[in-house]
Protein backbone atom coordinates (compact mmCIF):
# COMPACT_ATOMS: atom_id res chain seq x y z
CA UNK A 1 112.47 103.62 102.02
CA UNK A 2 110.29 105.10 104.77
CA UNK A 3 106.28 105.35 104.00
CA UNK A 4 103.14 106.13 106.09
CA UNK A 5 100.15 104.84 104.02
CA UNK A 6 97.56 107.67 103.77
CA UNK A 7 94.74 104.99 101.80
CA UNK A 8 94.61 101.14 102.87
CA UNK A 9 90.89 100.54 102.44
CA UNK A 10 88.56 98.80 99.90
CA UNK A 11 89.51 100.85 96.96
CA UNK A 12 93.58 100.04 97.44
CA UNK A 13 92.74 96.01 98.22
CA UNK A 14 93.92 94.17 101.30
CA UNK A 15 97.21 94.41 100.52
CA UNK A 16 98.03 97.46 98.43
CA UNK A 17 98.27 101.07 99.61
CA UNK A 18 98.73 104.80 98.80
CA UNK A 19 101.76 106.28 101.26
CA UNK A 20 103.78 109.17 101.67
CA UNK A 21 107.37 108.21 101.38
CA UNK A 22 110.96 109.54 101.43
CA UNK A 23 115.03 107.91 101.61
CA UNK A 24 115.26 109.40 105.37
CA UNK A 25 112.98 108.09 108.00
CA UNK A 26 110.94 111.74 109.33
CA UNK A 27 109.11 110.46 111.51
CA UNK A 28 105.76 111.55 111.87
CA UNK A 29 103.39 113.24 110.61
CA UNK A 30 103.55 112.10 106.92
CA UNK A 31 103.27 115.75 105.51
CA UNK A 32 107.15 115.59 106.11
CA UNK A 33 107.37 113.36 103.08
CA UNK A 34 107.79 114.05 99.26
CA UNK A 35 106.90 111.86 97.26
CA UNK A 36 103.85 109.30 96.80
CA UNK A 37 103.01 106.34 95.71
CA UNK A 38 101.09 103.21 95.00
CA UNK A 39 102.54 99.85 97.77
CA UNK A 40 101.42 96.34 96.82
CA UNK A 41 102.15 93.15 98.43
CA UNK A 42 102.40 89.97 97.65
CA UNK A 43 100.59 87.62 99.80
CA UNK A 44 103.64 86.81 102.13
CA UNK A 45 104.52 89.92 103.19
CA UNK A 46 100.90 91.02 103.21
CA UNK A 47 100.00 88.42 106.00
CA UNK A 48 103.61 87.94 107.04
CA UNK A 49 105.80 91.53 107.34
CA UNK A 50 102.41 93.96 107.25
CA UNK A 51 100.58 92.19 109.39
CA UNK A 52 99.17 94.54 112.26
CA UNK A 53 99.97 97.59 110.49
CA UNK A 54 97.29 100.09 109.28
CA UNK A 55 97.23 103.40 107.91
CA UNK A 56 99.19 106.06 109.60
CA UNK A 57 101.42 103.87 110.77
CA UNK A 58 105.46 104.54 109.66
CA UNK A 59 106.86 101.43 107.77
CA UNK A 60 110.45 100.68 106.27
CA UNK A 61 110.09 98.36 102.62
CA UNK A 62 112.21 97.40 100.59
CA UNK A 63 110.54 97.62 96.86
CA UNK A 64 111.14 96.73 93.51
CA UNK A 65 109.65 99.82 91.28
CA UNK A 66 107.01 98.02 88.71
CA UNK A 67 106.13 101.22 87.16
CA UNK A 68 103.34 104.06 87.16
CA UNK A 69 100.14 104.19 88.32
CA UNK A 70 96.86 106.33 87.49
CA UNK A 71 94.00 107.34 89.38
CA UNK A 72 91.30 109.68 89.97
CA UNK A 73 91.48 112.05 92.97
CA UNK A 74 88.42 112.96 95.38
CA UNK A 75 88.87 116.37 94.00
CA UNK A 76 87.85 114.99 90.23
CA UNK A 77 91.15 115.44 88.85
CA UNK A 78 93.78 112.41 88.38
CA UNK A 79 96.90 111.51 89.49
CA UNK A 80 100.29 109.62 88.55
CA UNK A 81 101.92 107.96 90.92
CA UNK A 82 105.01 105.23 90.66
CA UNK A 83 103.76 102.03 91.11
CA UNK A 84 106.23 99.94 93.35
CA UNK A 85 105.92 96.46 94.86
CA UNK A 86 107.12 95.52 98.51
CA UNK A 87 110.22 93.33 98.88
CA UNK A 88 110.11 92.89 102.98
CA UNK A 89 108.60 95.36 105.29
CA UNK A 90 109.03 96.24 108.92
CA UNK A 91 106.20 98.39 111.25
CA UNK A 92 108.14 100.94 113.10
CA UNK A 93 106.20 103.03 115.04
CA UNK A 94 102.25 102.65 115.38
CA UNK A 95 100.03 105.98 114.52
């Protein structure tokens, strides 16, 4: 799948993120997405396959769904999200 992580800071961890993604690489901007989700990594392919990329950037992974996850949105309200963990991941294009 294609993603652009919109949240990779302190409150996703080091290597877990929120991203826009889709089955067909769009390119850029991530609004072109449909769906969201929650992206964690073990620590191989965090330091390994994700190392140097950063929010914004566009990423193929290949991901094992674990299930779904729940938070709360900056707008008060919460959100459910499926909760899927990366296989291998490759950085193709920086933001």
């Amino acid at each position: 799948m294609y993603v652009i992580p919109f949240q990779w800071d302190s409150r996703t961890g080091e290597c877990a993120f929120l991203a826009s993604w889709d089955g067909t690489n769009r390119g850029t901007p991530s609004y072109r997405y449909d769906g969201d989700g929650l992206f964690q990594a073990g620590p191989t392919v965090c330091t390994g396959d994700l190392s140097g990329a950063d929010q914004d950037d566009l990423l193929k992974l290949w991901v094992e769904v674990v299930g779904t996850y729940n938070y709360d949105t900056a707008a008060g309200g919460t959100n459910a999200v499926p909760q899927l963990s990366i296989v291998k991941a490759e950085l193709l294009s920086k933001a």
